[in-house]
C-alpha atoms as a PDB file:
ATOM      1  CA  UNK A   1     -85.314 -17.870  -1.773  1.00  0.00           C
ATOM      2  CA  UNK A   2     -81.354 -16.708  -1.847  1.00  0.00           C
ATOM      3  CA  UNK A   3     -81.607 -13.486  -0.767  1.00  0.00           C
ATOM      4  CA  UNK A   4     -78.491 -11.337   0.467  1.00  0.00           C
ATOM      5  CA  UNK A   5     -76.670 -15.154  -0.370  1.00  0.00           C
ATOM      6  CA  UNK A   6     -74.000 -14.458  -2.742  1.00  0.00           C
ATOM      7  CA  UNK A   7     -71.370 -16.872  -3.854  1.00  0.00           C
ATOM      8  CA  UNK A   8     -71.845 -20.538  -5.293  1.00  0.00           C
ATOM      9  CA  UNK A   9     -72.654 -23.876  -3.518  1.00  0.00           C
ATOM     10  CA  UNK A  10     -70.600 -26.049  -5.879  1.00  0.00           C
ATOM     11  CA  UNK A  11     -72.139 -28.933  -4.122  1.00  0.00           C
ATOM     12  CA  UNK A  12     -70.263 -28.772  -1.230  1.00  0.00           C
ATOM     13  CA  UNK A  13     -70.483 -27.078   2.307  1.00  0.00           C
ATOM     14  CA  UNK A  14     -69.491 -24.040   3.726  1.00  0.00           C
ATOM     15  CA  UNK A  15     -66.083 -25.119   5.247  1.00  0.00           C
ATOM     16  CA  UNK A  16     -64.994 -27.191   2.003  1.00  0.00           C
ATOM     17  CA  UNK A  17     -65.814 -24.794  -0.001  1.00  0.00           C
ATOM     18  CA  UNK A  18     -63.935 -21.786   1.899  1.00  0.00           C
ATOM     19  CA  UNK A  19     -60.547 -24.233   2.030  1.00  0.00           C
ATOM     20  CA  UNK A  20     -61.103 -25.262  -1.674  1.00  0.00           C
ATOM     21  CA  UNK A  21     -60.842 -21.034  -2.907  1.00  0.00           C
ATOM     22  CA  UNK A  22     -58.086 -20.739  -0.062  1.00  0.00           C
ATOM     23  CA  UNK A  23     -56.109 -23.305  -1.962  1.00  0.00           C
ATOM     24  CA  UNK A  24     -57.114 -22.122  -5.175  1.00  0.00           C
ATOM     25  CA  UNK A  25     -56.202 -18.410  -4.751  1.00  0.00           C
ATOM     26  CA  UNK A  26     -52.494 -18.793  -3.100  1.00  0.00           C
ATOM     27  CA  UNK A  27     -51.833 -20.714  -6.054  1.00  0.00           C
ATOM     28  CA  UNK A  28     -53.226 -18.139  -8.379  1.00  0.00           C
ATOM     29  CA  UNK A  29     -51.072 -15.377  -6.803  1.00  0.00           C
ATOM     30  CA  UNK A  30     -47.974 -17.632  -6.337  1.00  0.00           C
ATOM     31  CA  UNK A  31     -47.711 -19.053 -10.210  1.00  0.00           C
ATOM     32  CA  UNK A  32     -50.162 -16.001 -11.607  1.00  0.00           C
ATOM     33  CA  UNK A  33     -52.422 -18.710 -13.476  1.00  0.00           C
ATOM     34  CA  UNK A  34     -54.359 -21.646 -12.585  1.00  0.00           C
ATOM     35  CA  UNK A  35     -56.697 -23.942 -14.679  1.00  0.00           C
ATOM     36  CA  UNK A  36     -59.800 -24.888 -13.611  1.00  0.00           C
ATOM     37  CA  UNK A  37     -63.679 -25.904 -14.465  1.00  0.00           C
ATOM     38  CA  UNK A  38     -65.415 -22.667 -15.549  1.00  0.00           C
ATOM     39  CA  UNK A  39     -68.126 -22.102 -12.310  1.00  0.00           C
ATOM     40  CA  UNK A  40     -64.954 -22.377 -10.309  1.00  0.00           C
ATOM     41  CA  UNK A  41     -63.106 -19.966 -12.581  1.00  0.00           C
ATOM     42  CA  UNK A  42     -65.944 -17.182 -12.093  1.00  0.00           C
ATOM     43  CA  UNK A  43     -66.169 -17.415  -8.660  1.00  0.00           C
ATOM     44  CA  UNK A  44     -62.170 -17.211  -7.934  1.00  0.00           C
ATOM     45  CA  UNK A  45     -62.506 -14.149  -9.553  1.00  0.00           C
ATOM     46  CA  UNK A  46     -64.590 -12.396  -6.572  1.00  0.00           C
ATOM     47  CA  UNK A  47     -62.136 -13.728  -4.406  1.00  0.00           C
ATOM     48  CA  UNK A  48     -58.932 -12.712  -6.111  1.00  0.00           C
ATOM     49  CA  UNK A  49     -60.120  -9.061  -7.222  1.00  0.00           C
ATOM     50  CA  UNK A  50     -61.389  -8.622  -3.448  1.00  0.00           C
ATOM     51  CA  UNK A  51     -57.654  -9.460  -1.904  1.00  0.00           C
ATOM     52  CA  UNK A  52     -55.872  -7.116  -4.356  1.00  0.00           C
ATOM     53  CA  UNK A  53     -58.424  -4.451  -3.321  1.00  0.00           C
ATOM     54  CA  UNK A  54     -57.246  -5.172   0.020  1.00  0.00           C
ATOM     55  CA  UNK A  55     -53.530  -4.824  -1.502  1.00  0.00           C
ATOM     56  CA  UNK A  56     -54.223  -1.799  -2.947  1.00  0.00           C
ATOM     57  CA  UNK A  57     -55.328  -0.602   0.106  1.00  0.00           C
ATOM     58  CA  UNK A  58     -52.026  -1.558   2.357  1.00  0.00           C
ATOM     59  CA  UNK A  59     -52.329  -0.705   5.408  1.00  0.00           C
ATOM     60  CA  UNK A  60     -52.244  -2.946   8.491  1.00  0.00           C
ATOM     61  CA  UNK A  61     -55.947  -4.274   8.900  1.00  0.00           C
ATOM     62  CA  UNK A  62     -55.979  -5.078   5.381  1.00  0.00           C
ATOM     63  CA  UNK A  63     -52.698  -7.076   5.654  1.00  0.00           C
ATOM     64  CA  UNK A  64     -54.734  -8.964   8.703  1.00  0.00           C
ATOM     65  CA  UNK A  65     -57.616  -9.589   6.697  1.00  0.00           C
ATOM     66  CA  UNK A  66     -55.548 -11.024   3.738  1.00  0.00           C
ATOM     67  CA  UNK A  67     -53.865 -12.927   6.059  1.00  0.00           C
ATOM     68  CA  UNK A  68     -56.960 -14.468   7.362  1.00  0.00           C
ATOM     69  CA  UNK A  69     -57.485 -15.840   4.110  1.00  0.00           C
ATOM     70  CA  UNK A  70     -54.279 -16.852   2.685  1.00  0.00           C
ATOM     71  CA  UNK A  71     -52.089 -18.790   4.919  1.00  0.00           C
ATOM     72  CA  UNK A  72     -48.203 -17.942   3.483  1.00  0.00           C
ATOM     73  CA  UNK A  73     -47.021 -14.906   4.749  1.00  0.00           C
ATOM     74  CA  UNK A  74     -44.639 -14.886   1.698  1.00  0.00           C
ATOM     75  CA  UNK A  75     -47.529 -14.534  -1.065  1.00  0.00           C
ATOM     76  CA  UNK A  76     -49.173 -11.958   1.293  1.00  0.00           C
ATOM     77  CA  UNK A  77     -46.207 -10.010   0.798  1.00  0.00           C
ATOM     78  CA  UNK A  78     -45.472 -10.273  -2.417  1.00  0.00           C
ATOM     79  CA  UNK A  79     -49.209  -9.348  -3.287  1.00  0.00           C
ATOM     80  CA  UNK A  80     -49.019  -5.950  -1.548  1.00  0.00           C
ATOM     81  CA  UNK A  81     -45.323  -4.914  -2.373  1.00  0.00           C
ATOM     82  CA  UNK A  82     -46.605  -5.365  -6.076  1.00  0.00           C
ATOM     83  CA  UNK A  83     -50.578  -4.546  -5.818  1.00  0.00           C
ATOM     84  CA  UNK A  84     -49.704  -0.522  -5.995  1.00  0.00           C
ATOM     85  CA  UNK A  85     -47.721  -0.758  -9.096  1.00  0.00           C
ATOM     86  CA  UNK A  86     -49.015  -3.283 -10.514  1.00  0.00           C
ATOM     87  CA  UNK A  87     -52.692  -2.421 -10.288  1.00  0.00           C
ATOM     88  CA  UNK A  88     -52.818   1.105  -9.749  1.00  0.00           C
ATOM     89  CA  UNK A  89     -53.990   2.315 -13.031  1.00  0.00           C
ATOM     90  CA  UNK A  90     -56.880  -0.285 -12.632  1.00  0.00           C
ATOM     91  CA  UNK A  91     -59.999  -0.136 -10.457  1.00  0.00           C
ATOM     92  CA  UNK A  92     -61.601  -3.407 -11.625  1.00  0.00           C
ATOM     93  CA  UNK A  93     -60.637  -6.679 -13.714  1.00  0.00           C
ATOM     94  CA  UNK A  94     -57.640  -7.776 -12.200  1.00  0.00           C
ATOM     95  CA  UNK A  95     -57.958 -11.147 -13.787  1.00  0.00           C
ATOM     96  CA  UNK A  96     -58.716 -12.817 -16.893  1.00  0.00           C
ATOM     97  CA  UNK A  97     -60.110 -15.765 -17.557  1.00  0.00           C
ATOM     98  CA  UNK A  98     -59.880 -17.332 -21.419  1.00  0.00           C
ATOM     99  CA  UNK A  99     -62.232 -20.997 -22.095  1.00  0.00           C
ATOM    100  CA  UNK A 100     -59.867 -23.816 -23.095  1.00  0.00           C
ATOM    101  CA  UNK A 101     -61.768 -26.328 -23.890  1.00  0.00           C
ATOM    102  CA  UNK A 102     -63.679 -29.564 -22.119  1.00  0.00           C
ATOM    103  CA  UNK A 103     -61.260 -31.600 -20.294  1.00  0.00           C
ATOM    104  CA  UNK A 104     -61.065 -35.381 -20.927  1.00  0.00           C
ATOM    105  CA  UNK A 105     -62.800 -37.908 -19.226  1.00  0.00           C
ATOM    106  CA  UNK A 106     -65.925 -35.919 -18.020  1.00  0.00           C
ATOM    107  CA  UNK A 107     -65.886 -33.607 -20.719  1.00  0.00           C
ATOM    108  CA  UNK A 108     -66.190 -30.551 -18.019  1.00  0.00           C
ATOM    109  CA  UNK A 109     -65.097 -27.058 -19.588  1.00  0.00           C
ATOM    110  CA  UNK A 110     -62.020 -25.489 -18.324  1.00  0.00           C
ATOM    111  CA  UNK A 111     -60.678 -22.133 -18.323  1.00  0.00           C
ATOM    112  CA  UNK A 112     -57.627 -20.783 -17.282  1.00  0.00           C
ATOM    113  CA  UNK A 113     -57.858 -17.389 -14.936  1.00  0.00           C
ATOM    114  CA  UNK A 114     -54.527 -15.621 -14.989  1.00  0.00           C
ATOM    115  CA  UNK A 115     -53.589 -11.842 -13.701  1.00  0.00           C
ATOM    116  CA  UNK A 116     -53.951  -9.209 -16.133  1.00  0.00           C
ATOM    117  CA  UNK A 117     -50.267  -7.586 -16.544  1.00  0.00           C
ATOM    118  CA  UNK A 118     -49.558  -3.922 -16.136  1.00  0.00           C
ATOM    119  CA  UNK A 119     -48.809  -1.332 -18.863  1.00  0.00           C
ATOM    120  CA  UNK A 120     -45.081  -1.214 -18.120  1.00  0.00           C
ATOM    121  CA  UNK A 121     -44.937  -5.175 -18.540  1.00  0.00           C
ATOM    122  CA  UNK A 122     -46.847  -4.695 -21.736  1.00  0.00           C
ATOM    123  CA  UNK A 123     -44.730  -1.730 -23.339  1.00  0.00           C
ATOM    124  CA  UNK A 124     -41.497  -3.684 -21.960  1.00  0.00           C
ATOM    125  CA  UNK A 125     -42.986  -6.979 -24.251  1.00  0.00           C
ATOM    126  CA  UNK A 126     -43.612  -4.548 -27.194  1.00  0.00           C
ATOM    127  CA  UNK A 127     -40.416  -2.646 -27.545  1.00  0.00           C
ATOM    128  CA  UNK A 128     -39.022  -6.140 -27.214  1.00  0.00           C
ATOM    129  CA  UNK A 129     -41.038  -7.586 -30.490  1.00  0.00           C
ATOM    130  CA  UNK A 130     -40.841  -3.819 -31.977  1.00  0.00           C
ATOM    131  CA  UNK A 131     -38.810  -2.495 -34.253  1.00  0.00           C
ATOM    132  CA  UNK A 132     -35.574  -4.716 -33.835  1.00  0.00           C
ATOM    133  CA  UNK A 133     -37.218  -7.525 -35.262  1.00  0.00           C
ATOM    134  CA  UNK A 134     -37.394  -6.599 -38.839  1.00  0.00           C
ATOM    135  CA  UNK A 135     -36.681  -9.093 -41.131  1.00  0.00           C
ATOM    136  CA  UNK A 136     -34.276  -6.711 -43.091  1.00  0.00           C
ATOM    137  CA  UNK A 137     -32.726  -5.865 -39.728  1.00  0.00           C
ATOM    138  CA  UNK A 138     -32.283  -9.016 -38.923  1.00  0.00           C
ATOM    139  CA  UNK A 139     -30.650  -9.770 -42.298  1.00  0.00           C
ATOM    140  CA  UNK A 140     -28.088  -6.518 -41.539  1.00  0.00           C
ATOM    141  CA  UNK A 141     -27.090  -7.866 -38.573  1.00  0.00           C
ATOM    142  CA  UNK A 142     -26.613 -11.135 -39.879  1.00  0.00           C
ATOM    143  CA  UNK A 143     -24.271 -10.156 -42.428  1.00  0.00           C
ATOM    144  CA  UNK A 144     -22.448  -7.892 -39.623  1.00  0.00           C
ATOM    145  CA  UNK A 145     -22.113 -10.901 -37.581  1.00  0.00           C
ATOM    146  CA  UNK A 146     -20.856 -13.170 -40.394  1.00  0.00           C
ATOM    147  CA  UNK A 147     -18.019 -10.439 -41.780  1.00  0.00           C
ATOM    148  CA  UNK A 148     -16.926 -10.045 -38.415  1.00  0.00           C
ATOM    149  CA  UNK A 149     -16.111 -13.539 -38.079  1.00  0.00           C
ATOM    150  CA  UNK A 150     -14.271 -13.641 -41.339  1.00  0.00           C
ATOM    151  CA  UNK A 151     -12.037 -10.817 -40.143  1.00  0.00           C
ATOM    152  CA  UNK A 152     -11.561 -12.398 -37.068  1.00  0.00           C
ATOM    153  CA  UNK A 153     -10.659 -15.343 -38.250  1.00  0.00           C
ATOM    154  CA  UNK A 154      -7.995 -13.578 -41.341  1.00  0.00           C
ATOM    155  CA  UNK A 155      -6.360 -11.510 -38.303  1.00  0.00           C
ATOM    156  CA  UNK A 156      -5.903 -14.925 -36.171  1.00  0.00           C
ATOM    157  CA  UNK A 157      -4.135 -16.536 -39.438  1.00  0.00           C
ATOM    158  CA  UNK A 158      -1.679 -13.670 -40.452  1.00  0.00           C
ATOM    159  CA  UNK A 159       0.830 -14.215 -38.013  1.00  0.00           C
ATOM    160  CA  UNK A 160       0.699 -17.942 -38.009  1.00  0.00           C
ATOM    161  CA  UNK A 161       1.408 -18.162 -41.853  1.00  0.00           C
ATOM    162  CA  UNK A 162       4.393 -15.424 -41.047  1.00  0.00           C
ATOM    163  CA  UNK A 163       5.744 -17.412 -38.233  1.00  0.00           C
ATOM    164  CA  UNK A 164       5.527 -20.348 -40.711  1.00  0.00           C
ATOM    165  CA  UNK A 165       7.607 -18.301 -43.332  1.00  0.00           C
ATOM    166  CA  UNK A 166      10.000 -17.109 -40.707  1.00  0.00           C
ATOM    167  CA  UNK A 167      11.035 -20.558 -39.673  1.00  0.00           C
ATOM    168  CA  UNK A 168      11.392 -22.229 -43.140  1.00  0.00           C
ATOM    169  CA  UNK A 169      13.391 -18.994 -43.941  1.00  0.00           C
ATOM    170  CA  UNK A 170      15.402 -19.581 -41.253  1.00  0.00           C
ATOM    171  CA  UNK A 171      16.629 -23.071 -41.740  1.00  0.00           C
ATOM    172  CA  UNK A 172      18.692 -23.523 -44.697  1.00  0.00           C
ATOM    173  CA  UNK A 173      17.758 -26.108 -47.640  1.00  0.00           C
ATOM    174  CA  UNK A 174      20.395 -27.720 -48.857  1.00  0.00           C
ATOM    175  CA  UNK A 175      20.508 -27.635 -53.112  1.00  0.00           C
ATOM    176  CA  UNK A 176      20.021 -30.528 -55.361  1.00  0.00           C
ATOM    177  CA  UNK A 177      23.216 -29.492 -57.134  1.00  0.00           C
ATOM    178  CA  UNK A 178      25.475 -29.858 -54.329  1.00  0.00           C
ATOM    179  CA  UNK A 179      23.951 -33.368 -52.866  1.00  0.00           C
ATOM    180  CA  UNK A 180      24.698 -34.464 -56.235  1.00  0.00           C
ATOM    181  CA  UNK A 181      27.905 -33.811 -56.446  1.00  0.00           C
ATOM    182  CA  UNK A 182      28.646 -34.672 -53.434  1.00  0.00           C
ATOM    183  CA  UNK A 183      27.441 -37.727 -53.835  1.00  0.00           C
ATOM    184  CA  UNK A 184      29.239 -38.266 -57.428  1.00  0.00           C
ATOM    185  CA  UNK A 185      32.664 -37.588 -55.902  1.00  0.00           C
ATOM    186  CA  UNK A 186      31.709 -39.817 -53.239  1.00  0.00           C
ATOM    187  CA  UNK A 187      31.054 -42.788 -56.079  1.00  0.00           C
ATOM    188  CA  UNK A 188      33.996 -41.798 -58.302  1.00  0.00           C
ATOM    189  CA  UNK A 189      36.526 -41.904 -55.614  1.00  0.00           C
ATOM    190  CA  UNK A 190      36.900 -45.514 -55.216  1.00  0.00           C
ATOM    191  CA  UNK A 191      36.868 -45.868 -58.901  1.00  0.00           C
ATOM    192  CA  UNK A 192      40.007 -43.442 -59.567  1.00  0.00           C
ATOM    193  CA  UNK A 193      41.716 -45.886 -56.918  1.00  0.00           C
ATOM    194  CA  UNK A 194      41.101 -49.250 -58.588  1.00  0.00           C
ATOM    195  CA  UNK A 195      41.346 -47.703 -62.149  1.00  0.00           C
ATOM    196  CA  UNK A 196      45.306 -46.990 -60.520  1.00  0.00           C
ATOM    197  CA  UNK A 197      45.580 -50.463 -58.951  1.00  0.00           C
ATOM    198  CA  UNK A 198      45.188 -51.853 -62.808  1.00  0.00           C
ATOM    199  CA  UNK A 199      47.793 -49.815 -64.264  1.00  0.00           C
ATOM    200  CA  UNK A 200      50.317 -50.114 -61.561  1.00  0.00           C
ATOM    201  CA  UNK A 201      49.379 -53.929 -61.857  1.00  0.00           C
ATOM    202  CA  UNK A 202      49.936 -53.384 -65.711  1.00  0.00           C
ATOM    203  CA  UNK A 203      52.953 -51.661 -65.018  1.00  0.00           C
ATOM    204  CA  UNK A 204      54.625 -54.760 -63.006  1.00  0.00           C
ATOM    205  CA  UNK A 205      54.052 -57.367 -65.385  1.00  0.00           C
ATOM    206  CA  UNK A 206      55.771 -55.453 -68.360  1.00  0.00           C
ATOM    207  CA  UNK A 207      58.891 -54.690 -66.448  1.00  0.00           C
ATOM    208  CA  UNK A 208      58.790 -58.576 -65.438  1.00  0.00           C
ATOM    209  CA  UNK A 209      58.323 -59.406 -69.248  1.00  0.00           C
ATOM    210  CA  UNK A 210      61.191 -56.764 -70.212  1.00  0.00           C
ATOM    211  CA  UNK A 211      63.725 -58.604 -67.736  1.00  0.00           C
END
């Protein structure tokens, strides 16, 4: 009979199995979940709820005592600097554990055992998914975002497009009329001269005919 013998064999003996929960809860208070076969699961959980008992406690033989168990000073004291805050409101069920399933291979079912959050953490999460994410609210903003842009974006052109008008004001066009005419005089010059090389040509050979 297993009288006054709490606690799980798991097949294993007493000094594997001690190192195996070590192990297994430094890494649940380090990453705050760990996945695992479900007798293992149920049995972390005596060993995690009695270290933040210990936590909650805080003084210096309980820091010795959760030191004896996990090895990394730094877990140890993150665990108590949080413990009082964290789990103050609580005096039992520090973790959860939710059933995911049987794992491939050997078909063994695992569950995942995780810390249970505190009531600030929670309110913080829902006044983050609360009233600000309102699909109509969401639309408002939208549309705020989207004008703002625009008007952005009309302030930024303005004084390009007057800069634009300043400079083509400032540099004179010529007109069409004048090129023209310029460029007829320039044409009808050299005809006016050969039109008077003719006559005066003319002009000779009459007074040679008249002598």
């Amino acid at each position: 009979m297993r009288h006054r013998k709490a606690g799980l064999k798991l097949n294993r003996t007493s000094s594997h199995r001690k190192a195996m929960f070590r192990n297994m809860v430094t890494s649940l208070f380090k990453y705050e979940h760990i996945r695992t076969t479900d007798v293992k699961a149920k049995e972390l959980r005596r060993w995690a709820d009695h270290l933040i008992t210990l936590a909650k406690r805080g003084d210096l033989h309980a820091r010795r005592q959760a030191l004896s168990i996990i090895r990394e000073r730094n877990i140890v004291s993150k665990l108590f600097n949080e413990a009082a805050e964290r789990f103050n409101s609580r005096q039992g069920g520090f973790t959860r554990i939710v059933k995911l399933g049987r794992r491939q291979g050997d078909a063994a079912p695992i569950s995942l055992v995780e810390l249970v959050a505190s009531e600030k953490e929670k309110k913080k999460k829902t006044t983050k998914k609360g009233k600000g994410d309102s699909p109509k609210k969401r639309q408002a903003l939208e549309e705020k975002a989207l004008s703002d842009k625009k008007e952005d974006i009309s302030s930024d052109k303005a004084p390009e497009e007057g800069s634009i008008e300043t400079s083509s004001d400032s540099e004179e066009k010529p007109d069409k009329k004048t090129t023209l005419s310029s460029v007829t005089d320039e044409t009808e010059e050299p005809k006016k001269a050969k039109d008077v090389k003719k006559k005066s040509k003319s002009n000779l050979a009459k007074t040679k005919e008249k002598i």
